[in-house]
N, C-alpha and C. Protein backbone atom coordinates (compact mmCIF):
# COMPACT_ATOMS: atom_id res chain seq x y z
N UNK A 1 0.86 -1.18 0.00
CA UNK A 1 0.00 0.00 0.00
C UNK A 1 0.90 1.23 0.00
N UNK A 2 0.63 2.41 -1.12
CA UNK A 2 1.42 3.43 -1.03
C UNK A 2 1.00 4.54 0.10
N UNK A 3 2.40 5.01 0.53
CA UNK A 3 2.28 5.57 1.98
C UNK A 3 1.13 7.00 1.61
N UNK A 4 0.25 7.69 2.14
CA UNK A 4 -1.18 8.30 1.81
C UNK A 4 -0.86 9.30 2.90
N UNK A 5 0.00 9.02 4.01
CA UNK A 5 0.08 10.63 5.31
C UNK A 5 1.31 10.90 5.39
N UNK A 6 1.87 12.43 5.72
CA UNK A 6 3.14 12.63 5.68
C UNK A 6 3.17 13.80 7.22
N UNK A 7 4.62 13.29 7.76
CA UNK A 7 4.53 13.72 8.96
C UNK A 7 5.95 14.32 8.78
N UNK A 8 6.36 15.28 9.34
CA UNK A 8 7.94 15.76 10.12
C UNK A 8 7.72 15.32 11.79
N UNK A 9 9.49 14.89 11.47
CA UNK A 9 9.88 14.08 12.52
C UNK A 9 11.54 15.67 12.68
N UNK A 10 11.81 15.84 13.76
CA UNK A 10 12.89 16.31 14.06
C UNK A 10 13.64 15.54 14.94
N UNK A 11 14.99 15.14 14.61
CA UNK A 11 15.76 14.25 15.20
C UNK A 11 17.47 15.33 15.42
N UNK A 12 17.83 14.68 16.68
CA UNK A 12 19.39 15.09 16.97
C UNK A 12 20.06 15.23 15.51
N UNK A 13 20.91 15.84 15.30
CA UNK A 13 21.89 15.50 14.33
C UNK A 13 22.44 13.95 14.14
N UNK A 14 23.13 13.79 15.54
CA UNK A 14 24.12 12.54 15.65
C UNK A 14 22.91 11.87 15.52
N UNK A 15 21.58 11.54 15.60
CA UNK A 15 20.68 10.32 15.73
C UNK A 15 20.27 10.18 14.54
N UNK A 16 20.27 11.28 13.52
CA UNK A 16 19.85 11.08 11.92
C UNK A 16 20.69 10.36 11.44
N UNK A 17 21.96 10.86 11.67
CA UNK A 17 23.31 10.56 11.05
C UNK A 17 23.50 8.93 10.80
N UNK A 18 23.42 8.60 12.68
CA UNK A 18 23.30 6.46 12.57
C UNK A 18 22.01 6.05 11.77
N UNK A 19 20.62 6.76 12.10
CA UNK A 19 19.54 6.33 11.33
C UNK A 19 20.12 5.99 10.21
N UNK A 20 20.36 7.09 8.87
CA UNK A 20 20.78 7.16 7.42
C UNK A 20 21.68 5.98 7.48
N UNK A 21 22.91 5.57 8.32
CA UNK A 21 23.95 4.89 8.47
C UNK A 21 23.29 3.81 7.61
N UNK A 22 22.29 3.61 9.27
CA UNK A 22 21.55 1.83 9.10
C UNK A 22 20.49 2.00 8.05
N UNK A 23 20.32 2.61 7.39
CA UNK A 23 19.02 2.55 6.19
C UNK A 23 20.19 2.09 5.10
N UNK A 24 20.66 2.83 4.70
CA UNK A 24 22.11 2.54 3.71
C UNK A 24 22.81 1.22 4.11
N UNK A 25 22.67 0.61 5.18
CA UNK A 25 23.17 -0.51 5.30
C UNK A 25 22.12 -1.58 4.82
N UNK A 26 20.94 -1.14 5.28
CA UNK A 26 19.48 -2.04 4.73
C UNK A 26 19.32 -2.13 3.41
N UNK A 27 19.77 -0.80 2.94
CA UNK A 27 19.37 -0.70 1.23
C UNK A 27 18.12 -0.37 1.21
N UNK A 28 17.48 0.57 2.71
CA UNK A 28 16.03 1.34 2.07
C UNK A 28 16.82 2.95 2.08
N UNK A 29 15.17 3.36 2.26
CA UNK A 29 15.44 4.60 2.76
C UNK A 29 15.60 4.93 3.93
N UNK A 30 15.55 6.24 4.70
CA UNK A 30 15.38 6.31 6.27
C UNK A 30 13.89 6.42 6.70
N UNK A 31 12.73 6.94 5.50
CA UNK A 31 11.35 7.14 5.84
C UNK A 31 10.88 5.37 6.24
N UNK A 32 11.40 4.65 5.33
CA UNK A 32 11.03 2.96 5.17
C UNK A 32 11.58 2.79 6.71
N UNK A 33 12.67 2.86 6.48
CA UNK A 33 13.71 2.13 8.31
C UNK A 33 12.53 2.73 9.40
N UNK A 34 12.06 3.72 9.60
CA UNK A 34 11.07 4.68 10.59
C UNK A 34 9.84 3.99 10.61
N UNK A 35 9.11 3.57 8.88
CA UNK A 35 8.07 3.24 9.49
C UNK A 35 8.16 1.63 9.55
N UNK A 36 9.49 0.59 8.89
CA UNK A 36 9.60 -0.43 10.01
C UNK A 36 9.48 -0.44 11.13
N UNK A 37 9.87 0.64 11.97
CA UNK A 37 9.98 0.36 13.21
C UNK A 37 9.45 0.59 13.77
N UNK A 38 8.39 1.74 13.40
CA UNK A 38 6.84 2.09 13.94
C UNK A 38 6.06 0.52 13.92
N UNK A 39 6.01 -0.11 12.80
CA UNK A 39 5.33 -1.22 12.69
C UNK A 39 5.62 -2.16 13.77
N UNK A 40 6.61 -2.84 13.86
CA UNK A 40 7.29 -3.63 14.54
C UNK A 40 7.17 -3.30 16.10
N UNK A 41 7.05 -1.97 16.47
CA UNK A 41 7.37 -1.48 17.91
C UNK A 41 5.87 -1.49 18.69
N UNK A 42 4.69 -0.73 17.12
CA UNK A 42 4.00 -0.37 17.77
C UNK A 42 2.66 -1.52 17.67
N UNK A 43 2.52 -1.87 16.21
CA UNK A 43 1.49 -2.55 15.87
C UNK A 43 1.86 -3.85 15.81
N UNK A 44 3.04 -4.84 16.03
CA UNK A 44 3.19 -6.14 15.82
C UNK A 44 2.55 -6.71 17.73
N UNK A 45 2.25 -8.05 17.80
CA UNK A 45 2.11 -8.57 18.78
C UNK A 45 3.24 -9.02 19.74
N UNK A 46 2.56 -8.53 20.84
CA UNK A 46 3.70 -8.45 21.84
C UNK A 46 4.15 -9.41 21.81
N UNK A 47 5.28 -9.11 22.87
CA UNK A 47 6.38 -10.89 23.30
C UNK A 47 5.69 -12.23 23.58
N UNK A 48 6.18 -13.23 23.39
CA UNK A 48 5.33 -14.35 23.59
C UNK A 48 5.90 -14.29 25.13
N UNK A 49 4.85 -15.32 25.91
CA UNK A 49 5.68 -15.85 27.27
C UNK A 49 6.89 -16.09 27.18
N UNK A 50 8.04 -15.91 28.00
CA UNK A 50 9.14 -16.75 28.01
C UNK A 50 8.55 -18.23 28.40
N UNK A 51 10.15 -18.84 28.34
CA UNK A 51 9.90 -20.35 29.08
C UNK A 51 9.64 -20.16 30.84
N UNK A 52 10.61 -18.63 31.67
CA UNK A 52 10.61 -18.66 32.91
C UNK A 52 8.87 -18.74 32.80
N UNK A 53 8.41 -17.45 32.36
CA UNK A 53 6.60 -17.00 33.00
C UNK A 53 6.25 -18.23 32.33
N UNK A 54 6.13 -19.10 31.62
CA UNK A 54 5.51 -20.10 31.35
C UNK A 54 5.56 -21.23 32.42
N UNK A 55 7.18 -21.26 33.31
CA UNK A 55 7.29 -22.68 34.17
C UNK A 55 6.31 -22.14 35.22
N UNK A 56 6.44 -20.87 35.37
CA UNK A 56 5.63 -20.17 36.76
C UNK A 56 3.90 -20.15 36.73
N UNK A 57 3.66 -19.70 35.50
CA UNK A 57 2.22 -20.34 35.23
C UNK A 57 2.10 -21.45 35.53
N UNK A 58 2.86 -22.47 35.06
CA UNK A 58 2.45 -24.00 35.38
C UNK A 58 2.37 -24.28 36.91
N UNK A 59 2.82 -23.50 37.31
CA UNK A 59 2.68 -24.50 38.98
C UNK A 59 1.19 -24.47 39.44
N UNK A 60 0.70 -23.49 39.10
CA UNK A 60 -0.61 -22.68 39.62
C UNK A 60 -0.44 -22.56 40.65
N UNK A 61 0.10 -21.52 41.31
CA UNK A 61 0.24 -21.05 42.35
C UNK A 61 -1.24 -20.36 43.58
N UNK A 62 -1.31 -20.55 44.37
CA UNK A 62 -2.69 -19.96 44.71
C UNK A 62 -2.50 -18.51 45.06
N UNK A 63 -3.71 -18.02 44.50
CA UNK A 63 -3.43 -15.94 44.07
C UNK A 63 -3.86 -15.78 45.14
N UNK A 64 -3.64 -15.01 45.70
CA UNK A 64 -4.13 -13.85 47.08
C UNK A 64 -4.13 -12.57 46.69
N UNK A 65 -5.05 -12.04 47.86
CA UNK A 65 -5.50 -10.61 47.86
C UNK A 65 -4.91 -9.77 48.25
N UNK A 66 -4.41 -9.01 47.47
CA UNK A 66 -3.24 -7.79 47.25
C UNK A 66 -2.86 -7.40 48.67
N UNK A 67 -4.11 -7.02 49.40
CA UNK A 67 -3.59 -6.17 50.83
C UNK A 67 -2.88 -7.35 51.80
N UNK A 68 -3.02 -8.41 51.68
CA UNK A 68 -2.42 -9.88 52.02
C UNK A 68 -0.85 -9.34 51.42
N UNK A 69 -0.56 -9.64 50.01
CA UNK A 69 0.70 -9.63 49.41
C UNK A 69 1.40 -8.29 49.49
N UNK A 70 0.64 -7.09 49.84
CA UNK A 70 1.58 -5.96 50.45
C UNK A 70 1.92 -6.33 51.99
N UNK A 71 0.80 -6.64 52.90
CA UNK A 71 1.78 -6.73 53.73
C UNK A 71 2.48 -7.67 54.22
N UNK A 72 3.03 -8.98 53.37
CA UNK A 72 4.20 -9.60 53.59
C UNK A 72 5.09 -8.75 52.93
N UNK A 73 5.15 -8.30 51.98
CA UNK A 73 6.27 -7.79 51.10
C UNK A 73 6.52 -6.60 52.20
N UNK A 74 5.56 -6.09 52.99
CA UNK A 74 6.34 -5.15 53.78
C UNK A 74 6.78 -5.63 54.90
N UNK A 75 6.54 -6.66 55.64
CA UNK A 75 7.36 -7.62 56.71
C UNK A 75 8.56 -7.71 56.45
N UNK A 76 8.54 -8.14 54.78
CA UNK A 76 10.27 -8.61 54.49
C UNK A 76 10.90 -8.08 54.41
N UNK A 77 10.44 -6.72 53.96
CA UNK A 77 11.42 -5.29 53.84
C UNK A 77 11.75 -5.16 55.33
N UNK A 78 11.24 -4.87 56.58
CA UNK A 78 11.18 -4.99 57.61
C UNK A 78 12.65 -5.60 58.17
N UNK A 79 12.31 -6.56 57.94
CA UNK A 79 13.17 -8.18 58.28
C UNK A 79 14.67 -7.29 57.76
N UNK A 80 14.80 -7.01 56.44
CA UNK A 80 15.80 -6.61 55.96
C UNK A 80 16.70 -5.61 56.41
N UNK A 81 15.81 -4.96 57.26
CA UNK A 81 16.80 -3.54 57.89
C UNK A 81 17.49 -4.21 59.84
């Protein structure tokens, strides 16, 4: 699809400079490299689980009620000093 909106972007000097670098290394342009990375950053689907949050899901841990889990977490801080 041909690009249809046009925006100014103002960038550092030194931050255009590596941009152009890495577009010229890609073999696009720098508008293409920008809106790769708009795409990728903003509209692609987030991270999958790792393997850690996945082993931790698996245990099924039993959830408790927040004012429960603040105040151990503030016991331990406690403990710590």
């Amino acid at each position: 699809m041909a690009a249809t909106r046009r925006t100014q972007l103002l960038m550092e000097p030194e931050d255009f400079k590596r941009l152009k670098a890495e577009a010229r290394r890609r073999g696009c342009s720098v508008a293409e490299l920008i809106r790769s990375a708009v795409r990728q950053i903003y509209f692609s689907p987030g991270p999958e689980k790792g393997p850690i949050v996945n082993a931790i899901l698996e245990m099924k841990l039993p959830a408790t009620d927040w004012r429960f889990a603040k105040k151990d977490i503030e016991k331990g801080h406690e403990n710590l000093h």
